[in-house]
C-alpha atoms as a PDB file:
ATOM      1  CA  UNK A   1      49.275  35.375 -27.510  1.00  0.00           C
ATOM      2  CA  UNK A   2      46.791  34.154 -24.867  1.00  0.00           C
ATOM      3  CA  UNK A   3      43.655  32.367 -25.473  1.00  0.00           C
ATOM      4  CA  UNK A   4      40.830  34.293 -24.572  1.00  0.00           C
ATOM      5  CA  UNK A   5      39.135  31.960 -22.187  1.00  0.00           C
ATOM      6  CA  UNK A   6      35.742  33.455 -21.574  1.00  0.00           C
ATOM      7  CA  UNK A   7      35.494  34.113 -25.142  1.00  0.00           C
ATOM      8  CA  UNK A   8      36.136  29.964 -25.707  1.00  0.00           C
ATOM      9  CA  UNK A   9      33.503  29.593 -22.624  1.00  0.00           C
ATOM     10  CA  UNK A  10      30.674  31.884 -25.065  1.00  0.00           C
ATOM     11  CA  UNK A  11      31.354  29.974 -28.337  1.00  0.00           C
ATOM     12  CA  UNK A  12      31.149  26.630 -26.100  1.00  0.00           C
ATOM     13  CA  UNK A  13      27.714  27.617 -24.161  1.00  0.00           C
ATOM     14  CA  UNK A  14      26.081  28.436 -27.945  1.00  0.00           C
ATOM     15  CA  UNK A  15      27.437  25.059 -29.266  1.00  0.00           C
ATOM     16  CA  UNK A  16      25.729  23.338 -26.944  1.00  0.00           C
ATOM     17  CA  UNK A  17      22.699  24.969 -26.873  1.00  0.00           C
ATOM     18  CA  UNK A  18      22.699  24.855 -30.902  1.00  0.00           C
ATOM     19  CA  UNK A  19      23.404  21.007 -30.454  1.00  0.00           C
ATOM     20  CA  UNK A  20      20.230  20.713 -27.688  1.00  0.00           C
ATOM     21  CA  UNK A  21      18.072  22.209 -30.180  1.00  0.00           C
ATOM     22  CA  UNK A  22      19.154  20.521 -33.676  1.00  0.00           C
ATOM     23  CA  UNK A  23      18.376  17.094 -31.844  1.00  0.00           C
ATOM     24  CA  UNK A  24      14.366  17.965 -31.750  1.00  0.00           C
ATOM     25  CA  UNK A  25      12.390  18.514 -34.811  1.00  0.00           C
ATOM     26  CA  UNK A  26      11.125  21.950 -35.119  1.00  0.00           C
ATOM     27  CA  UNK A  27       8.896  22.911 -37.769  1.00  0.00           C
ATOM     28  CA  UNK A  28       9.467  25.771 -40.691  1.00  0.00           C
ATOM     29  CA  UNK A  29       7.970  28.748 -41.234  1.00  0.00           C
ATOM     30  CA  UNK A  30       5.371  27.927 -43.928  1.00  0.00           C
ATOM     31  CA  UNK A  31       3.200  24.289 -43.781  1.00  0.00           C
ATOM     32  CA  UNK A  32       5.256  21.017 -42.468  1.00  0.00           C
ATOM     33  CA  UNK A  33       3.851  17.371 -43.490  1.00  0.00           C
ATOM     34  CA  UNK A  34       4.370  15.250 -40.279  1.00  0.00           C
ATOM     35  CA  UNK A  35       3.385  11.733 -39.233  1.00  0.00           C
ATOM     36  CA  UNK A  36       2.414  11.733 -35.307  1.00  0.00           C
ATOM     37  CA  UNK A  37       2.805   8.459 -33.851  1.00  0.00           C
ATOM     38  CA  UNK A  38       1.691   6.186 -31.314  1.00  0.00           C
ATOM     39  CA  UNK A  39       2.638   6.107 -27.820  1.00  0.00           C
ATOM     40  CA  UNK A  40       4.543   2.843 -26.704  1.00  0.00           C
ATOM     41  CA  UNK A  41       1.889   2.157 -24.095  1.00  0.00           C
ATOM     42  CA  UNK A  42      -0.954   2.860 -25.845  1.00  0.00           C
ATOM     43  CA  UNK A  43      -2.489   5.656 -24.006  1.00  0.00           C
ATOM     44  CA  UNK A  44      -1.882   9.183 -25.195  1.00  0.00           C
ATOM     45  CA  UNK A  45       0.182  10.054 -27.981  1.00  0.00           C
ATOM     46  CA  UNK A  46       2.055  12.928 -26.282  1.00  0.00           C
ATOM     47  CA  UNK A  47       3.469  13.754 -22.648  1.00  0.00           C
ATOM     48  CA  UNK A  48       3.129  16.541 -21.002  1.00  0.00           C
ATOM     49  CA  UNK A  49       6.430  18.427 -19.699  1.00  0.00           C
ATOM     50  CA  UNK A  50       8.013  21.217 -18.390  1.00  0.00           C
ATOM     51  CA  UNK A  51      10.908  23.179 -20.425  1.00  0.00           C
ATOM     52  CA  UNK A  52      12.884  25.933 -18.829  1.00  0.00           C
ATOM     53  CA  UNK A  53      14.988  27.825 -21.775  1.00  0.00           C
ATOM     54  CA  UNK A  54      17.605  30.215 -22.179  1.00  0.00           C
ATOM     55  CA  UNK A  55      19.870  29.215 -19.625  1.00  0.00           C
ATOM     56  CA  UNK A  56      23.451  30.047 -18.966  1.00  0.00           C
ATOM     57  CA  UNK A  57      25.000  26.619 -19.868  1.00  0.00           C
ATOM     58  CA  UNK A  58      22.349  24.946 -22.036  1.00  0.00           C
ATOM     59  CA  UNK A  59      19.833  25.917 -24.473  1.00  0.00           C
ATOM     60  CA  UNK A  60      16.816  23.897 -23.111  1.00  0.00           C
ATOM     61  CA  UNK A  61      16.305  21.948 -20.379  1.00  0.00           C
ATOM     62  CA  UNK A  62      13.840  19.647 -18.776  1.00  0.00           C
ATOM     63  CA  UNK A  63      12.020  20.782 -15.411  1.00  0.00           C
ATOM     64  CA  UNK A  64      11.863  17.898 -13.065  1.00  0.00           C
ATOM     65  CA  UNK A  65       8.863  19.253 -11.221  1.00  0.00           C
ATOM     66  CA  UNK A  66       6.536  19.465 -14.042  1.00  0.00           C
ATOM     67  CA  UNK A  67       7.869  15.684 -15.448  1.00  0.00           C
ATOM     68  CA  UNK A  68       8.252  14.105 -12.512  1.00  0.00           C
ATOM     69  CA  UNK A  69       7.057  16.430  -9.325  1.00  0.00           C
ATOM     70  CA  UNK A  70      10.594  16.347  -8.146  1.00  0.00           C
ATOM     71  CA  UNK A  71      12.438  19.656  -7.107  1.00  0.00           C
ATOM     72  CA  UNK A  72      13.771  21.798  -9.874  1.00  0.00           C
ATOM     73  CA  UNK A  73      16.340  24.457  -8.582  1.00  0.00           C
ATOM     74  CA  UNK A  74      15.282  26.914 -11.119  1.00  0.00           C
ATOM     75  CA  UNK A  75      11.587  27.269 -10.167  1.00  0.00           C
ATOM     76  CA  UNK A  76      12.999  27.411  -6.745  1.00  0.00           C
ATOM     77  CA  UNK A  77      14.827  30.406  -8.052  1.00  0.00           C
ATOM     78  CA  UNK A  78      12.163  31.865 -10.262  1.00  0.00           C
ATOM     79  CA  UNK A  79       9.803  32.196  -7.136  1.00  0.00           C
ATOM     80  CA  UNK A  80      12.567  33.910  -5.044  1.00  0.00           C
ATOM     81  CA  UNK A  81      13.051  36.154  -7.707  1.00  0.00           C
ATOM     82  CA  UNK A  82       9.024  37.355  -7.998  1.00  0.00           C
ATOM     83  CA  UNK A  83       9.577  38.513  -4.259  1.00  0.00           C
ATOM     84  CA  UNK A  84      12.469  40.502  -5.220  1.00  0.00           C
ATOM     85  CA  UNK A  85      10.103  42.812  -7.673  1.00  0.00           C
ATOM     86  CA  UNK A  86      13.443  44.680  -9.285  1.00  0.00           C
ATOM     87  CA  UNK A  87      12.917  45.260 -13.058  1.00  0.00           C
ATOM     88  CA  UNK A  88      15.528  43.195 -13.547  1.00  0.00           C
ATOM     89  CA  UNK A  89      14.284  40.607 -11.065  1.00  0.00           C
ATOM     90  CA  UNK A  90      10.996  40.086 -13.004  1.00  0.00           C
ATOM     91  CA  UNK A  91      12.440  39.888 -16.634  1.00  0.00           C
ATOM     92  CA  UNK A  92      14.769  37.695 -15.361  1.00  0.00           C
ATOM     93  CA  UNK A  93      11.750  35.370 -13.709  1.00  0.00           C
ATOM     94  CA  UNK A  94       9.987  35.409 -17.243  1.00  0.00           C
ATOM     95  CA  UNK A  95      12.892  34.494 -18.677  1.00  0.00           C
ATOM     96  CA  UNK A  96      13.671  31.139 -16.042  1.00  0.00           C
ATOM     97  CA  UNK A  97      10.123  30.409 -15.544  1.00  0.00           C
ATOM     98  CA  UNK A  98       8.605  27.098 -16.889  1.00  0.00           C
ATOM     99  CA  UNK A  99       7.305  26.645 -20.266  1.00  0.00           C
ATOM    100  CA  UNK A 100       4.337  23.714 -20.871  1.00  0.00           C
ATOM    101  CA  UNK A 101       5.442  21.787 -23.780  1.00  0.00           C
ATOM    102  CA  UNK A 102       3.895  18.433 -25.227  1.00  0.00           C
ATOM    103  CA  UNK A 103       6.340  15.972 -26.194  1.00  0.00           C
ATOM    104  CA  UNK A 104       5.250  13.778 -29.077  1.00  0.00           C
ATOM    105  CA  UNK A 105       7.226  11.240 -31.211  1.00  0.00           C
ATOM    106  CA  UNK A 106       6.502  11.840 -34.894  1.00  0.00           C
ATOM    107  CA  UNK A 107       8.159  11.570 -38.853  1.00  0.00           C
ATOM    108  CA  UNK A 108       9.040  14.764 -40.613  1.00  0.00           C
ATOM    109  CA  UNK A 109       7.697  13.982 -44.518  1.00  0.00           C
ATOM    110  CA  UNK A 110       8.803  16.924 -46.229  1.00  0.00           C
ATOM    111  CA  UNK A 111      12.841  17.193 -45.537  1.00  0.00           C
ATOM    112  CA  UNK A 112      13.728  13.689 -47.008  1.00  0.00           C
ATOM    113  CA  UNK A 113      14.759  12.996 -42.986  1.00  0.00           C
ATOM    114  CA  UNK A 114      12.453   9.982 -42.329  1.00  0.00           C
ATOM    115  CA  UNK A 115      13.268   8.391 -39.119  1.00  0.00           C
ATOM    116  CA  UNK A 116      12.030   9.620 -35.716  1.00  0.00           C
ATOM    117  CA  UNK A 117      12.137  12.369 -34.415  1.00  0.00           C
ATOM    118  CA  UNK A 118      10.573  14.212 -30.902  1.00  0.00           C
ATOM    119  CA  UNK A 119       8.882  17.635 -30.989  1.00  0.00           C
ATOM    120  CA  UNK A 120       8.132  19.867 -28.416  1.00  0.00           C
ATOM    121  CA  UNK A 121       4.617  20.776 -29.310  1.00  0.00           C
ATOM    122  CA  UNK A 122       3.264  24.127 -28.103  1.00  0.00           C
ATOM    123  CA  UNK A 123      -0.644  23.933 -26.467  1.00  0.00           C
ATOM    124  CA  UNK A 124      -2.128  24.911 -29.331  1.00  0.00           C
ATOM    125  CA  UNK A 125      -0.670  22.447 -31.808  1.00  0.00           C
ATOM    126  CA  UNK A 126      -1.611  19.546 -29.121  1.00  0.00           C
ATOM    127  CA  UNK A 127      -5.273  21.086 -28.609  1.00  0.00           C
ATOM    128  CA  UNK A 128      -5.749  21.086 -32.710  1.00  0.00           C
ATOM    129  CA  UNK A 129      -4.508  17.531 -33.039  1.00  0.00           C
ATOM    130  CA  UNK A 130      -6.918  16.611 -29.662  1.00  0.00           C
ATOM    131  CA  UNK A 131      -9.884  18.046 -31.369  1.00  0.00           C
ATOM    132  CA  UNK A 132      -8.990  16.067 -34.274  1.00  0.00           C
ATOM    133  CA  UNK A 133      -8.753  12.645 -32.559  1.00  0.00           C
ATOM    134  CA  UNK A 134     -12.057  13.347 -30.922  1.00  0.00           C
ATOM    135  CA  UNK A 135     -13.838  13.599 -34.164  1.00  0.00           C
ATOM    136  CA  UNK A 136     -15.347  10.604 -35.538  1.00  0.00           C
ATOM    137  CA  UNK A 137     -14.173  11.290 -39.049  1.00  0.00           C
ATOM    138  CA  UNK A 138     -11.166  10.683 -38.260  1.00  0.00           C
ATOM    139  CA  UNK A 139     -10.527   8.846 -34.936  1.00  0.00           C
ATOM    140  CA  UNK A 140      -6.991   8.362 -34.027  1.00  0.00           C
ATOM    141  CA  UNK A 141      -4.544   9.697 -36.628  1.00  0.00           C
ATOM    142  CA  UNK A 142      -2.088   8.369 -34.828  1.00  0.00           C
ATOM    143  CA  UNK A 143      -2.301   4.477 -36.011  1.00  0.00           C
ATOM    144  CA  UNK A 144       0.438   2.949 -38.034  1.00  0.00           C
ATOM    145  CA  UNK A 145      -2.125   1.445 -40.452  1.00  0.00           C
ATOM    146  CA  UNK A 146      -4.639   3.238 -40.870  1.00  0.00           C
ATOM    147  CA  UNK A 147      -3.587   6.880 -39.474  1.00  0.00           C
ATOM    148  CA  UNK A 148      -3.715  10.158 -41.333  1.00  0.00           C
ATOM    149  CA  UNK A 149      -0.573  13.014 -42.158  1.00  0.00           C
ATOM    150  CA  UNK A 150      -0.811  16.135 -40.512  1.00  0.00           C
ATOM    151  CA  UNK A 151       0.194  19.364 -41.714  1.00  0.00           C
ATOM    152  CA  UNK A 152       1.388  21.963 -39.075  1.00  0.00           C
ATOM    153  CA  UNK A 153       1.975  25.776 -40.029  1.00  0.00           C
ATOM    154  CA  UNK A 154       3.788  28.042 -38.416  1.00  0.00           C
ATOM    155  CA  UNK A 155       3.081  31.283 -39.349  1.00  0.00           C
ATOM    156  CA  UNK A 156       4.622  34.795 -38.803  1.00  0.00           C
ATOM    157  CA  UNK A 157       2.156  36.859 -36.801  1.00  0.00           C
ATOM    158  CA  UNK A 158       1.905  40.851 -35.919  1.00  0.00           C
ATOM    159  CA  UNK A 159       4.317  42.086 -33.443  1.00  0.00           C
ATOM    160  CA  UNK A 160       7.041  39.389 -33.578  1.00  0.00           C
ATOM    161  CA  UNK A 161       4.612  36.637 -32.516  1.00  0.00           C
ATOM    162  CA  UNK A 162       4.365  33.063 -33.838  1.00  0.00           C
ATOM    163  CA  UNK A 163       0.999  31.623 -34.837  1.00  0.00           C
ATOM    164  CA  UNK A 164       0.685  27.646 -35.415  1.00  0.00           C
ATOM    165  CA  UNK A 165      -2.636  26.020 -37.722  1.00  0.00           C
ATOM    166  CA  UNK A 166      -3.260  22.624 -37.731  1.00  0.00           C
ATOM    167  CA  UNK A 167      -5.121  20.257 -40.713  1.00  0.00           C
ATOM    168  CA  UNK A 168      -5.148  16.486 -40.607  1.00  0.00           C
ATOM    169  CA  UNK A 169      -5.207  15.036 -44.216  1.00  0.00           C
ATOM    170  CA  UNK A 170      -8.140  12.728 -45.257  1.00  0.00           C
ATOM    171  CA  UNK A 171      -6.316   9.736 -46.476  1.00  0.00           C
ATOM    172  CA  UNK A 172      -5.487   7.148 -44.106  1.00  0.00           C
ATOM    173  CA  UNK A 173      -2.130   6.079 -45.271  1.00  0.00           C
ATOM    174  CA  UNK A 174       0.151   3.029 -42.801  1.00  0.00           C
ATOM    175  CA  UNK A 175       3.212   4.145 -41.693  1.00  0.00           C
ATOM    176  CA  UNK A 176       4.925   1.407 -43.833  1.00  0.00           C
ATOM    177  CA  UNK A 177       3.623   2.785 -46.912  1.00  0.00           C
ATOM    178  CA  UNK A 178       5.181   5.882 -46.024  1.00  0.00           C
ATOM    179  CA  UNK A 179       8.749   4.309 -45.190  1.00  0.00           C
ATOM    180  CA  UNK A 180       9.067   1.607 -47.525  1.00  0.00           C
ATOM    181  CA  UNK A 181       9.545  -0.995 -45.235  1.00  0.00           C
ATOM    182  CA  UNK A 182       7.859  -2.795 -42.098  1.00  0.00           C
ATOM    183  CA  UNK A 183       7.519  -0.387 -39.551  1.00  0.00           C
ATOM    184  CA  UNK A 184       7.549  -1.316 -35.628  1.00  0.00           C
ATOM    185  CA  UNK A 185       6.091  -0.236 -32.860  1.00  0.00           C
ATOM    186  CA  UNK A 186       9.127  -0.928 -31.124  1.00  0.00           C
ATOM    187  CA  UNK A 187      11.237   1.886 -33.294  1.00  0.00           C
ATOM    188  CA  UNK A 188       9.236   4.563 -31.499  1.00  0.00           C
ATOM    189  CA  UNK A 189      10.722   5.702 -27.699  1.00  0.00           C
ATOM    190  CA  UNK A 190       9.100   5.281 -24.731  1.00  0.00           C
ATOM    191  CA  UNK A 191       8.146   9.062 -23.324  1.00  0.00           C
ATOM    192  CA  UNK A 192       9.683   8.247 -19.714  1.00  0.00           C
ATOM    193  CA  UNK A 193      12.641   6.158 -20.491  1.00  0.00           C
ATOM    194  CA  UNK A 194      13.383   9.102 -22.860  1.00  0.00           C
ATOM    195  CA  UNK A 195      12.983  11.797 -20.428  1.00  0.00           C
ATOM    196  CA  UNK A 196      14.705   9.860 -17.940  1.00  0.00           C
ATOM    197  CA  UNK A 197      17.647   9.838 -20.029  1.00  0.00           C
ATOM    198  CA  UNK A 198      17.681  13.592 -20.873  1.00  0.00           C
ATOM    199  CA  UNK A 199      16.647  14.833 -17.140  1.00  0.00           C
ATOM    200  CA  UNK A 200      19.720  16.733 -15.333  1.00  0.00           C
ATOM    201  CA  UNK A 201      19.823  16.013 -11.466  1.00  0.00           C
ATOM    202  CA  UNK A 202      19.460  18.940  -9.166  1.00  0.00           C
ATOM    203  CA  UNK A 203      22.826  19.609  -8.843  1.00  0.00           C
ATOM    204  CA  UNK A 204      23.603  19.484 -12.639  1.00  0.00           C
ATOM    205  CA  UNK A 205      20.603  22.012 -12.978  1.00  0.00           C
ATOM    206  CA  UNK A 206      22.335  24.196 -10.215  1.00  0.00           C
ATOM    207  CA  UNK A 207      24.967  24.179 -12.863  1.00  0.00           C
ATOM    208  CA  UNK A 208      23.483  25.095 -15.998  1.00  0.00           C
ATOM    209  CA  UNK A 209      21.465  27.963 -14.177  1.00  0.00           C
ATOM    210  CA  UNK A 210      24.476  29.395 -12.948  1.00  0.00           C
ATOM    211  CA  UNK A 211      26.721  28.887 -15.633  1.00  0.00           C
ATOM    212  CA  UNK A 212      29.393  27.678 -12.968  1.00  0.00           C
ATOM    213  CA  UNK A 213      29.594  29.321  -8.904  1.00  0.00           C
ATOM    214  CA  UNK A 214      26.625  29.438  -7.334  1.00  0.00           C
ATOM    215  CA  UNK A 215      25.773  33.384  -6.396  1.00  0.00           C
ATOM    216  CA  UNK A 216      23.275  35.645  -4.841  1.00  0.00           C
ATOM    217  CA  UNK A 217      19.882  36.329  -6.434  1.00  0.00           C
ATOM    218  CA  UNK A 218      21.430  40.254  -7.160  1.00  0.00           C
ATOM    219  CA  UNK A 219      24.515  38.909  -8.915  1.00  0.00           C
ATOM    220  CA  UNK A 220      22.223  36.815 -10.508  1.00  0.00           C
ATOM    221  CA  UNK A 221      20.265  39.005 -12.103  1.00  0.00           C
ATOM    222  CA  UNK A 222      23.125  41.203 -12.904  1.00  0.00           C
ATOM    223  CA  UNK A 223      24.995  38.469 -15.173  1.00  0.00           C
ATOM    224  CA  UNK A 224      22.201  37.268 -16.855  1.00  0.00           C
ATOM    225  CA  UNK A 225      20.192  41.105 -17.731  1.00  0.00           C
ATOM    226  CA  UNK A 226      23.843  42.236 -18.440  1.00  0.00           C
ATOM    227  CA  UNK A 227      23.976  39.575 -21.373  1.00  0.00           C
ATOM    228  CA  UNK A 228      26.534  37.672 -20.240  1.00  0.00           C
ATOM    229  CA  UNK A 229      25.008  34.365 -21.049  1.00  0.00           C
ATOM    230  CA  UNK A 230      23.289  35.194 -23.854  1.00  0.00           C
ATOM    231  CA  UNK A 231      19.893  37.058 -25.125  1.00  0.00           C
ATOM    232  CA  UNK A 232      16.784  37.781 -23.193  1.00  0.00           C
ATOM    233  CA  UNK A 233      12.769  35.815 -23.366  1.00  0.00           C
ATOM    234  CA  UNK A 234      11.320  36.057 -25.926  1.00  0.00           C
ATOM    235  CA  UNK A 235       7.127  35.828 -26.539  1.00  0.00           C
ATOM    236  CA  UNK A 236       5.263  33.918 -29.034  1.00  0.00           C
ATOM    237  CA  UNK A 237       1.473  34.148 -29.147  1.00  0.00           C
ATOM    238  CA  UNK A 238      -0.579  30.896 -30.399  1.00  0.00           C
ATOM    239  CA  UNK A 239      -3.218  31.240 -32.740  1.00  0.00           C
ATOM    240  CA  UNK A 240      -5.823  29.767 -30.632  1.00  0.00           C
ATOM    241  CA  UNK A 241      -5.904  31.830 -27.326  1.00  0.00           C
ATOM    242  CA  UNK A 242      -3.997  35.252 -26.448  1.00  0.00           C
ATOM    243  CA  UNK A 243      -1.872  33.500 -24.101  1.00  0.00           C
ATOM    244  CA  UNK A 244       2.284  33.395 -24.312  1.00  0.00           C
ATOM    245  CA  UNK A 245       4.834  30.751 -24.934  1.00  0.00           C
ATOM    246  CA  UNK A 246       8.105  30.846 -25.396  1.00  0.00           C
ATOM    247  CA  UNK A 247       9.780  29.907 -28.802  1.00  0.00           C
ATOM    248  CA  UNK A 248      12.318  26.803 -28.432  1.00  0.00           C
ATOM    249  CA  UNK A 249      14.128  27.259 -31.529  1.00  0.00           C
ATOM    250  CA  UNK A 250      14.717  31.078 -31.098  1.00  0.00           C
ATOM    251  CA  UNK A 251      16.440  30.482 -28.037  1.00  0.00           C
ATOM    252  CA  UNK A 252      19.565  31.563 -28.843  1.00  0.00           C
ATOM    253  CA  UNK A 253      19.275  34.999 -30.963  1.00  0.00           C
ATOM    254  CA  UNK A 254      17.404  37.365 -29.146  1.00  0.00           C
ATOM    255  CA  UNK A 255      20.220  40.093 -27.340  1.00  0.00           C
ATOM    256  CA  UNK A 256      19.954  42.078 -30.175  1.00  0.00           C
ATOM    257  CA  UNK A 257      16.659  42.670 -30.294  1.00  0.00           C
ATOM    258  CA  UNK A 258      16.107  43.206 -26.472  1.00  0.00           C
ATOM    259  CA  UNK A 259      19.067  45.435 -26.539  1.00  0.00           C
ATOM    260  CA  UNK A 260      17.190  47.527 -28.925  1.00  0.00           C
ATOM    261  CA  UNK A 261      14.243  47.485 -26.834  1.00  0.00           C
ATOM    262  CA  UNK A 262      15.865  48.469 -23.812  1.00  0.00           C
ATOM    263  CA  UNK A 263      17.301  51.412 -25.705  1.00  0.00           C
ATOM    264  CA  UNK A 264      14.029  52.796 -26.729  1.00  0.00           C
ATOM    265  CA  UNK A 265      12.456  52.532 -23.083  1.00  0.00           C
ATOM    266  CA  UNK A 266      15.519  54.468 -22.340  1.00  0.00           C
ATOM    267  CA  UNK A 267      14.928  56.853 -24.995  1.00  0.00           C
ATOM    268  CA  UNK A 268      11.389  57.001 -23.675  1.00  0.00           C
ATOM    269  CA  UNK A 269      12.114  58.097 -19.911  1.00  0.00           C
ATOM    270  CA  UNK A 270      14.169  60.753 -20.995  1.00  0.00           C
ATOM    271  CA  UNK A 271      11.737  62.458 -22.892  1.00  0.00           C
ATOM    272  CA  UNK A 272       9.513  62.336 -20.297  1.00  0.00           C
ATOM    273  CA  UNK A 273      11.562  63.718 -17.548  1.00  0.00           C
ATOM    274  CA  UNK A 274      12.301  66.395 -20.007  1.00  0.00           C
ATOM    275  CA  UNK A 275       8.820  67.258 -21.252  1.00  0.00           C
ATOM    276  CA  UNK A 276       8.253  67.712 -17.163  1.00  0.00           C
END
């Protein structure tokens, strides 16, 4: 009996995208006790990036526009498909289109995991811990001597949305005290040489968008609304401002759900025509 190649080619695409995502830490729903650390050259302690998910041949990937104002063949892509204003053009434009993350280096406290780990902090989260920083109570939090724990919460909002709350402990605490050992500055990575190592080049981008041969914008459009590499965007709303991210570790799940949706604006258009 034959192997059923595109079948392997599915259950490979979801491995790696599963494998992308269980290499970043990404918080529970409920309250997470984190340690945010220290950049290695002592200015802030996150970087802003650009993250384009839900691709055909990755789960996440790193824009190189938005990191390092090189070309990215996806937002090259995403802007030709805004001037094609099909339906199917413009989901499939939300769906491609960059995503602002902040990466920050930190220590999960609460999953017996402690070594370092990066997170891909939505705005919110970094404006919280900004606001904290600012305030002379606490200063920066981010000090291996005499820095503070943070709790984030991620919380389930109305309408499928995710809402994230932020509260800095009051003890100052060292990050030795908190590993057990002598803790150096040296352990945590530098935010370039780490994105450096996980950028794709242009062509290898090419790739991942396309899932393998390069095709027209139409074709495009068709394999990706058709679900043939997976689920659609999804929306998550931050509990500071109205505005819309997407949600990193519910990159993989979503067909169902958008199946169902499309179904009921089906469902929709027929009553109307038939109420005419």
């Amino acid at each position: 009996m034959a192997i059923d190649f595109e079948l392997l080619k599915k259950e490979f695409q979801e491995a790696v995208a599963q494998a992308a995502q269980e290499e970043y830490w990404v918080p529970e729903f409920g309250e997470n006790l984190v340690r945010i650390l220290p950049p290695r050259d002592g200015k802030l302690p996150y970087r802003r990036v650009g993250v384009h998910y839900k691709l055909a041949g990755s789960g996440m990937v790193y824009c190189p526009n938005v990191v390092f104002g090189e070309r990215c063949p996806i937002c090259e892509v995403v802007d030709d498909l805004r001037k094609l204003k099909s339906a199917g053009a413009v989901q499939l434009a939300q769906r491609l289109m960059v995503v602002e993350r902040f990466l920050m280096n930190l220590i999960p406290l609460d999953r017996g995991d402690l070594r370092v780990r990066q997170y891909l902090a939505p705005k919110t989260v970094r404006l919280h811990l900004v606001k904290a920083m600012l305030d002379p109570d606490y200063g920066d939090i981010t000090d291996l001597k005499t820095g503070r724990n943070v709790v984030i919460e991620k919380a389930q909002g109305g309408g499928g949305f995710v809402n994230y709350f932020v509260r800095v402990k009051p003890k100052q605490v060292s990050v030795d005290e908190i590993l057990g050992r002598k803790f150096d500055i040296d352990e945590i990575p530098d935010f370039d040489e780490f994105l450096v190592r996980k950028m794709k080049t242009y062509d290898e981008l090419k790739t991942v968008l396309y899932g393998g041969d390069e095709v027209g914008m139409e074709e495009l459009v068709e394999r990706y609304v058709s679900g043939d590499f997976g689920g659609e965007f999804v929306e998550e709303r931050n509990s500071n401002a109205g505005s819309l991210e997407y949600s990193a570790e519910r990159a993989v799940k979503q067909k169902d759900e958008i199946d169902l949706q499309e179904i009921l604006e089906l469902a929709k258009k027929i009553v109307q025509k038939t109420e005419k």
